[in-house]
N, C-alpha and C. Protein backbone atom coordinates (compact mmCIF):
# COMPACT_ATOMS: atom_id res chain seq x y z
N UNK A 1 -22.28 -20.03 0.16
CA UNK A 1 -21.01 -19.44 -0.21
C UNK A 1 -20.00 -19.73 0.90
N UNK A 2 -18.58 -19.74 0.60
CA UNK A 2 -17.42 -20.21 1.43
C UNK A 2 -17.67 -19.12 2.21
N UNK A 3 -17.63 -17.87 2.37
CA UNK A 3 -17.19 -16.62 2.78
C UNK A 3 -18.59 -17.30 4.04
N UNK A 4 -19.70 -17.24 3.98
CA UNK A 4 -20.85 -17.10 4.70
C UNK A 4 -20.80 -18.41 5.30
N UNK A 5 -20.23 -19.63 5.28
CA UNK A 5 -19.94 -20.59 6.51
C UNK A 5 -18.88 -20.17 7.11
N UNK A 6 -18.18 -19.69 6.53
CA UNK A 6 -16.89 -19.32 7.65
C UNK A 6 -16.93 -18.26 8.77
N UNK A 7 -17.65 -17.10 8.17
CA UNK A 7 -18.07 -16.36 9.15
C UNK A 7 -19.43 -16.66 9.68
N UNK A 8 -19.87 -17.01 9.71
CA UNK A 8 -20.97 -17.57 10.33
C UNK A 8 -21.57 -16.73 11.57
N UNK A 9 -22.66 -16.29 11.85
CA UNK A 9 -22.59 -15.48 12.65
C UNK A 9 -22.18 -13.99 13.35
N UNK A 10 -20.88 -13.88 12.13
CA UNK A 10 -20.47 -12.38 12.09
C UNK A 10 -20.23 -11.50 11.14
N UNK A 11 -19.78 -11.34 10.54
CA UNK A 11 -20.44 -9.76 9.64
C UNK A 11 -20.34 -10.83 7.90
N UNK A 12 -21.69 -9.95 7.14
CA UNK A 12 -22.18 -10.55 6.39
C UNK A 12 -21.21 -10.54 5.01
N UNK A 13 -21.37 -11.47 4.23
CA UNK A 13 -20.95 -11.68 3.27
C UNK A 13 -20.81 -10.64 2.37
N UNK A 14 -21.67 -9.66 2.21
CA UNK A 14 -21.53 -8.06 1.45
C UNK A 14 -20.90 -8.04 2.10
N UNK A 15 -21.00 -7.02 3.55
CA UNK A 15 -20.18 -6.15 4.17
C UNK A 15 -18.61 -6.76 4.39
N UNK A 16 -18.50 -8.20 4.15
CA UNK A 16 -17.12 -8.40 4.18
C UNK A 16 -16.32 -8.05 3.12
N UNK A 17 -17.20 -8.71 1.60
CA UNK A 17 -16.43 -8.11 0.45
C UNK A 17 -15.96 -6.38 -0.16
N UNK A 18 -17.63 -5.61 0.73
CA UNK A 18 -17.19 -4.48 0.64
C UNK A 18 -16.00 -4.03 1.10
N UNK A 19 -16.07 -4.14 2.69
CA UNK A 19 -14.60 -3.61 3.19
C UNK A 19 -13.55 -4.17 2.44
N UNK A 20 -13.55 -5.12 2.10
CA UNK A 20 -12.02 -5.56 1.24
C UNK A 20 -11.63 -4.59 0.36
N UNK A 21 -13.20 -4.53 -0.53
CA UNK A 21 -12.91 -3.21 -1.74
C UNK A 21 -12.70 -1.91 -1.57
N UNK A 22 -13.09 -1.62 -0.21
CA UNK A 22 -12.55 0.08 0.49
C UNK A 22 -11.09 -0.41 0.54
N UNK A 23 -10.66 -1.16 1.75
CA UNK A 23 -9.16 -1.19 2.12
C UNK A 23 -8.00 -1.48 0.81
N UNK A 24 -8.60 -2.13 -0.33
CA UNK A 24 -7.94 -2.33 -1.52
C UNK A 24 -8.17 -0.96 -2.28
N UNK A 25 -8.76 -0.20 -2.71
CA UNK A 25 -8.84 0.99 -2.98
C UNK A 25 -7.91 1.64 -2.49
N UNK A 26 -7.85 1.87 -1.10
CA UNK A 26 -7.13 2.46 0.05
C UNK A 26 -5.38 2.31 -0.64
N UNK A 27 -5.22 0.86 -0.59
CA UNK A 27 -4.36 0.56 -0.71
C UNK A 27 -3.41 0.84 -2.00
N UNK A 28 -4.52 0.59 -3.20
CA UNK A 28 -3.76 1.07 -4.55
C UNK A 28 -3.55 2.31 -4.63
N UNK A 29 -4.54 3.07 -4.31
CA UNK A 29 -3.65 4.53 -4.18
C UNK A 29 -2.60 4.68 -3.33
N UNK A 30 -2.19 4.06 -2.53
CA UNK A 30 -1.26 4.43 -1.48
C UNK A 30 0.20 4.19 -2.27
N UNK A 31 0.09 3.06 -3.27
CA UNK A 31 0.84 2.18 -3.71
C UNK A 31 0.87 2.73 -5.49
N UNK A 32 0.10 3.62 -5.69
CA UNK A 32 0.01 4.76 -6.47
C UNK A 32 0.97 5.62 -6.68
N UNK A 33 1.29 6.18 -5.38
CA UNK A 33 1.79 7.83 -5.39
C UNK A 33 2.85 7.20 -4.93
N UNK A 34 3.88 6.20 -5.27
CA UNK A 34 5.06 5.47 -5.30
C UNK A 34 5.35 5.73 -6.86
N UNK A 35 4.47 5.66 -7.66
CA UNK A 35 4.77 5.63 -9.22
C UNK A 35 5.55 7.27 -9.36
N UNK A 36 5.46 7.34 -10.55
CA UNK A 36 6.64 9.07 -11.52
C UNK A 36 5.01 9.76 -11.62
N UNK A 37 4.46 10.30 -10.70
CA UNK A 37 3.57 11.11 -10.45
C UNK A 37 4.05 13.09 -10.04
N UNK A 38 3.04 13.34 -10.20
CA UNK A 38 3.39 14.93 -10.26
C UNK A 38 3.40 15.10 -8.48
N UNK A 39 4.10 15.43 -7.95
CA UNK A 39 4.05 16.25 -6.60
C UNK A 39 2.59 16.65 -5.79
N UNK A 40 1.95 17.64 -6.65
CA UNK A 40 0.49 17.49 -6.66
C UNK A 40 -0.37 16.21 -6.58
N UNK A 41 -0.06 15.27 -7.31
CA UNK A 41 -1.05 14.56 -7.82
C UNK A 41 -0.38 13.45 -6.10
N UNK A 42 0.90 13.36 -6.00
CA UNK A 42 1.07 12.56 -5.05
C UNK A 42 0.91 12.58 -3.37
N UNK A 43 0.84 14.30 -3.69
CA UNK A 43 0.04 14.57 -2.22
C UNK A 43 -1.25 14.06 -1.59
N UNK A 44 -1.77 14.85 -3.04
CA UNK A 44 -3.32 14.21 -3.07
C UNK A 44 -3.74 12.51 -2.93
N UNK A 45 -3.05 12.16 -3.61
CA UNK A 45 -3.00 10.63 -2.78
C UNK A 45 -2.81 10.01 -1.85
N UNK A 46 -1.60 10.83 -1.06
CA UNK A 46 -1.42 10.32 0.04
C UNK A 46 -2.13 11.12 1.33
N UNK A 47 -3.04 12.16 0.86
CA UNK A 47 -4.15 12.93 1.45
C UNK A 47 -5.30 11.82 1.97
N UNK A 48 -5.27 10.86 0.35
CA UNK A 48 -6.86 10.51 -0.07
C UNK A 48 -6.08 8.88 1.16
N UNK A 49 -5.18 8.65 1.57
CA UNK A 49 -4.60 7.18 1.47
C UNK A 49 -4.06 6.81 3.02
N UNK A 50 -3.34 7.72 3.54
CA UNK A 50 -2.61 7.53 4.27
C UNK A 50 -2.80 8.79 5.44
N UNK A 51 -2.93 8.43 6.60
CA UNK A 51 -3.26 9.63 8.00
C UNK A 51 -1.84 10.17 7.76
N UNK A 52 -1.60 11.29 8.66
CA UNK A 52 -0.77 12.75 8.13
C UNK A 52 0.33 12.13 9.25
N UNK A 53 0.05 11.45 9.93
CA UNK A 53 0.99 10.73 11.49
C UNK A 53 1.64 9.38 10.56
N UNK A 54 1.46 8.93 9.39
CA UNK A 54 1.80 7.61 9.38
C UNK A 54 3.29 7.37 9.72
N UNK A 55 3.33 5.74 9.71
CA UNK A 55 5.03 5.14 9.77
C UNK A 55 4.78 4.68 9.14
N UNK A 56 6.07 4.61 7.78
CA UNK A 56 6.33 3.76 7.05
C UNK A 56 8.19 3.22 7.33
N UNK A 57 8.09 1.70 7.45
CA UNK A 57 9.53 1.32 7.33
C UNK A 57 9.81 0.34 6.63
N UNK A 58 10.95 0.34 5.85
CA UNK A 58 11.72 -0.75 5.29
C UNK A 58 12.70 -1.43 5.94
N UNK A 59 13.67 -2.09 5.32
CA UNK A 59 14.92 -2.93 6.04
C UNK A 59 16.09 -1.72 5.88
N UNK A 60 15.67 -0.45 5.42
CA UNK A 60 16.99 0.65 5.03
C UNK A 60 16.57 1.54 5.77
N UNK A 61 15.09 1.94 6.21
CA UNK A 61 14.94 3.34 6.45
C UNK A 61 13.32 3.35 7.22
N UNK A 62 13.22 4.63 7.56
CA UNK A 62 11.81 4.34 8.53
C UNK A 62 11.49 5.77 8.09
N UNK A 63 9.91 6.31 7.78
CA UNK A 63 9.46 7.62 7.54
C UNK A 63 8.29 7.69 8.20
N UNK A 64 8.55 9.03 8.81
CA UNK A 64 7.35 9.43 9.56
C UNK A 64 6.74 10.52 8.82
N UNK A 65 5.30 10.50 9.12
CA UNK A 65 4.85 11.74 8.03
C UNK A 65 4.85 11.53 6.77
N UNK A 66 3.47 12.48 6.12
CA UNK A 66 3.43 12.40 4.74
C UNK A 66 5.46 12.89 4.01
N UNK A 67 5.43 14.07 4.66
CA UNK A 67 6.75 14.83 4.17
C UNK A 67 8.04 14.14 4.33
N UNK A 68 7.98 13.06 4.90
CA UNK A 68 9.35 11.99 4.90
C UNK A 68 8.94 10.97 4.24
N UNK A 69 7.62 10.51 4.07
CA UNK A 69 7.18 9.86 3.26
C UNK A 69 7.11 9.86 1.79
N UNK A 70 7.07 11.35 1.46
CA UNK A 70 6.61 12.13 -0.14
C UNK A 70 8.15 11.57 -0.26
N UNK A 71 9.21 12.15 0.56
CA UNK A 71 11.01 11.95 0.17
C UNK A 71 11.16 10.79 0.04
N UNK A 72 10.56 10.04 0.30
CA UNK A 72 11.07 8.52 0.03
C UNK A 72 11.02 7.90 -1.16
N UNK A 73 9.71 8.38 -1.07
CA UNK A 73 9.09 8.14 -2.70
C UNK A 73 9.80 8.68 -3.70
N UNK A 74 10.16 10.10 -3.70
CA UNK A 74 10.51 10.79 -4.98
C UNK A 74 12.11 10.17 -5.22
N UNK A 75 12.80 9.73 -3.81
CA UNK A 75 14.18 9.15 -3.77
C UNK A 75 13.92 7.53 -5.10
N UNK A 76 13.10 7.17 -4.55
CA UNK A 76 12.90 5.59 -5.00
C UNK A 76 12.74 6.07 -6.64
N UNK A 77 11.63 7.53 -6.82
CA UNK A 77 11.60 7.38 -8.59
C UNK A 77 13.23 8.20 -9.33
N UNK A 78 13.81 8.54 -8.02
CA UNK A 78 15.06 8.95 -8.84
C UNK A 78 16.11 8.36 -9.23
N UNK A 79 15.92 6.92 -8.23
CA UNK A 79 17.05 5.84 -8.59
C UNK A 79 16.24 4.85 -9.52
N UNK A 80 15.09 5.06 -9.58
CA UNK A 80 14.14 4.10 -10.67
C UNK A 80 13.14 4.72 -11.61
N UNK A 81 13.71 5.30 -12.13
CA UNK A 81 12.88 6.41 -13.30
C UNK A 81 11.35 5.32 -13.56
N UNK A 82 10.10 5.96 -13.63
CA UNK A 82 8.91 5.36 -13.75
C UNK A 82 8.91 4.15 -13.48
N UNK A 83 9.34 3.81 -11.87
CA UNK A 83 8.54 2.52 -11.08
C UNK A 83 7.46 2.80 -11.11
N UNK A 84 6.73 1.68 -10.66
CA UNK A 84 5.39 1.56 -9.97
C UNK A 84 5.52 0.32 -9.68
N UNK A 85 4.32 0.03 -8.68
CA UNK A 85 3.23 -0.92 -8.01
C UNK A 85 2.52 -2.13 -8.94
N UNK A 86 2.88 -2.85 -9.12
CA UNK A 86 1.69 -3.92 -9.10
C UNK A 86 1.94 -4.89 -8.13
N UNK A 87 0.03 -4.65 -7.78
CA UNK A 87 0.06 -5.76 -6.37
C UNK A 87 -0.48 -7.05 -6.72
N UNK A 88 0.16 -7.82 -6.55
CA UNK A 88 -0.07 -9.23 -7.09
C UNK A 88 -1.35 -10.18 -5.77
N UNK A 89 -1.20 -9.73 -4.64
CA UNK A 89 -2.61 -10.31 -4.06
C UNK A 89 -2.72 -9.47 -2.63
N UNK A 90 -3.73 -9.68 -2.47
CA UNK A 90 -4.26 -8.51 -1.11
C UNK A 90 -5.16 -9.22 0.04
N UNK A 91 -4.98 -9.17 1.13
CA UNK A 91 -5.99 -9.28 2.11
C UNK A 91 -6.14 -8.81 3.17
N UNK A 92 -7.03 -8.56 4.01
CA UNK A 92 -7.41 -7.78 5.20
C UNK A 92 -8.33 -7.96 5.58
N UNK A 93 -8.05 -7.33 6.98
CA UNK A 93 -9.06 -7.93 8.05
C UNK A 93 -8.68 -7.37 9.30
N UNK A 94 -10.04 -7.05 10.11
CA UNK A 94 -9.60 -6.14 11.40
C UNK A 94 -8.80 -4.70 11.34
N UNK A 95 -8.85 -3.82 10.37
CA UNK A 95 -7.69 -3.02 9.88
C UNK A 95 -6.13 -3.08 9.91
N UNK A 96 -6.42 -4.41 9.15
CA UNK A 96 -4.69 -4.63 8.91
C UNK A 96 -4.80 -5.21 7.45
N UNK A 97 -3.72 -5.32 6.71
CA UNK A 97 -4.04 -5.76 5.90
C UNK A 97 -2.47 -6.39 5.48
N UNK A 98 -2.38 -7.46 4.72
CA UNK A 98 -0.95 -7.80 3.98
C UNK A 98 -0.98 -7.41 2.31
N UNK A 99 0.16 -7.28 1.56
CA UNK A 99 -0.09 -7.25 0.17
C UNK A 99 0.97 -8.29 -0.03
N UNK A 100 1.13 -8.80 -1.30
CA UNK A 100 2.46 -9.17 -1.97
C UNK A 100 2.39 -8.31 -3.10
N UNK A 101 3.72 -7.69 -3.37
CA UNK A 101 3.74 -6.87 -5.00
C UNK A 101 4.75 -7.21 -5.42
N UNK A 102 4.95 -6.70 -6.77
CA UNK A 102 5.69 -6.72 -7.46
C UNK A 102 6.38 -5.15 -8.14
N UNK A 103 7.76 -4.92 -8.10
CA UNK A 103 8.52 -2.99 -8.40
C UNK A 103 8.59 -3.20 -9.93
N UNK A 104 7.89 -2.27 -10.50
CA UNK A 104 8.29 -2.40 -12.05
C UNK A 104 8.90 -1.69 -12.38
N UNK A 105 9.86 -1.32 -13.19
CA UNK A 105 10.83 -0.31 -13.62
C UNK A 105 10.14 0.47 -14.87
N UNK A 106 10.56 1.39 -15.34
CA UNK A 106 10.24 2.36 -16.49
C UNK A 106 9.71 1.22 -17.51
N UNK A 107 10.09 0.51 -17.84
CA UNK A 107 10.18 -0.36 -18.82
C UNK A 107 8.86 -1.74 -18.82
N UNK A 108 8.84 -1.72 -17.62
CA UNK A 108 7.71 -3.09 -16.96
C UNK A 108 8.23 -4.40 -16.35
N UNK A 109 9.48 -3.80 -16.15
CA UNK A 109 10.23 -5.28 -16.11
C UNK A 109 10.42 -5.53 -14.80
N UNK A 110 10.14 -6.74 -14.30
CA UNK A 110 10.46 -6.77 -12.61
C UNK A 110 11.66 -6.28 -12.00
N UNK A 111 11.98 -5.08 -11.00
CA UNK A 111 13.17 -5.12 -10.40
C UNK A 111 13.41 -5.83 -8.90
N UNK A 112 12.21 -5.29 -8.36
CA UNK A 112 11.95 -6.04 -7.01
C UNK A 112 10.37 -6.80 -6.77
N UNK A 113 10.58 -7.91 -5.55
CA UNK A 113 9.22 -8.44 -5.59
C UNK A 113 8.99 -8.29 -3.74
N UNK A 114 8.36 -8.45 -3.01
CA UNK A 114 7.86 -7.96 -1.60
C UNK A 114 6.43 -8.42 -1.37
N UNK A 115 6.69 -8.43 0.22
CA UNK A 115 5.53 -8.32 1.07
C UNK A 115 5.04 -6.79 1.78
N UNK A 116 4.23 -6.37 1.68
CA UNK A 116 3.91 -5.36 3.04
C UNK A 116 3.17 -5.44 3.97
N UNK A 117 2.53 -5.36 5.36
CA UNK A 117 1.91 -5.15 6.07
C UNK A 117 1.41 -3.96 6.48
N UNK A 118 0.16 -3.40 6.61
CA UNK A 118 -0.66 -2.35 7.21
C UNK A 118 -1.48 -2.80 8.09
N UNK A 119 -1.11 -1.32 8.87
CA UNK A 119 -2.54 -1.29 9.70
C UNK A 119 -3.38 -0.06 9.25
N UNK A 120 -4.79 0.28 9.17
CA UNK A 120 -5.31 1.36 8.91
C UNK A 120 -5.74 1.94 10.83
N UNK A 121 -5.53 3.21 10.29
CA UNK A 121 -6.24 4.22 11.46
C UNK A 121 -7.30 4.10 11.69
N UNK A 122 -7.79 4.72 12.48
CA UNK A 122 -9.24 5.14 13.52
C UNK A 122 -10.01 6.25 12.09
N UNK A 123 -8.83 7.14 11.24
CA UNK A 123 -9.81 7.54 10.15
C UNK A 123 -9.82 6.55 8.95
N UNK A 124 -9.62 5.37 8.92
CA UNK A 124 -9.45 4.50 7.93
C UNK A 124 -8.72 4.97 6.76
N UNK A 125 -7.33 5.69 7.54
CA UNK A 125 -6.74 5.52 6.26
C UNK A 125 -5.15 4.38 6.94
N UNK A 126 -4.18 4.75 5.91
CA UNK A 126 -3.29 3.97 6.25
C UNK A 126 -2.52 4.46 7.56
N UNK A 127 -2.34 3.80 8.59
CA UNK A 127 -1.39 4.61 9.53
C UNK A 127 0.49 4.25 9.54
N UNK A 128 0.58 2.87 9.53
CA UNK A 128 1.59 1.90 9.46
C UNK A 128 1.55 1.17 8.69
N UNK A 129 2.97 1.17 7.33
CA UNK A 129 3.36 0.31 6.69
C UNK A 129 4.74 -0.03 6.80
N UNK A 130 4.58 -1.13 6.46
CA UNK A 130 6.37 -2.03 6.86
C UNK A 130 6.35 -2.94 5.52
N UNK A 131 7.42 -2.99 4.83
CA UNK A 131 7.71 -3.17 3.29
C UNK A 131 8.57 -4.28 3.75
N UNK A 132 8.91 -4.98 3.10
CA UNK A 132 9.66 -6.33 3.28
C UNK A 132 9.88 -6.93 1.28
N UNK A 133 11.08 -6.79 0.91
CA UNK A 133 11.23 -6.89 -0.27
C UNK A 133 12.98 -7.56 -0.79
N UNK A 134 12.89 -7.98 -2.06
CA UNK A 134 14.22 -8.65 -2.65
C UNK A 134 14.22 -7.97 -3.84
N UNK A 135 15.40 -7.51 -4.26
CA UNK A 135 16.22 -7.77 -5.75
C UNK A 135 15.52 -8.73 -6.49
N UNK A 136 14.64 -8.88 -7.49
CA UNK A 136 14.40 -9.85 -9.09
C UNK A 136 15.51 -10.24 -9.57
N UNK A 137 16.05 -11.78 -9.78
CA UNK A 137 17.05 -12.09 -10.01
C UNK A 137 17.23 -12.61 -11.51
């Protein structure tokens, strides 16, 4: 297998694909509780997703904490009634990880498309994300 010459010598071909599938887990929920979710339901995600210390920044704004974080979010579904997340490809490694996604509007229709970068914490959840994104033209 590609995966098992390349690493060769260091962590095994399971344990690599597993961690991918934790930190991608990790990740869709994080990228979850961005969607027209209940308050409740988006805490709990970002309980299950993200350490209580995180940074998140864009090219507009920077949030510390779940509670500047929750505001960001609920800001983004008020100027975009039922966005969400689809992440179009994922990878990681060393607890960092990149995504590319895609912002869907109420409707499904592309509004914005982006990169993000993470790092995960010491409790493996998310600590630092930095969003990097355009207008769908």
């Amino acid at each position: 297998m590609l995966y098992s010459k390349l690493y060769a010598g260091g962590m095994s071909t399971e344990n690599l694909m597993a961690a991918q599938d934790r930190f991608l887990a990790l990740w869709n929920t994080y990228q979850a509780a961005w969607s027209g979710v209940s308050d409740g339901e988006r805490q709990q995600m970002l309980d299950d997703s993200v350490s209580p210390d995180c940074v998140y920044t864009d090219p507009a704004s920077v949030s510390r904490g779940h509670r500047e974080l929750t505001a960001k979010m609920q800001a983004t579904q008020r100027n975009f009634p039922g966005a969400r997340f689809r992440n179009d490809k994922f990878a990681q490694h060393h607890g960092q990880a990149v995504s590319s996604w895609t912002m869907l509007d109420g409707t499904g229709s592309a509004i914005f498309t982006g990169t993000s970068y993470a790092r995960y914490g010491d409790d493996g959840r998310l600590a630092q994300m930095t969003g990097f994104f355009e207008p769908v033209r």
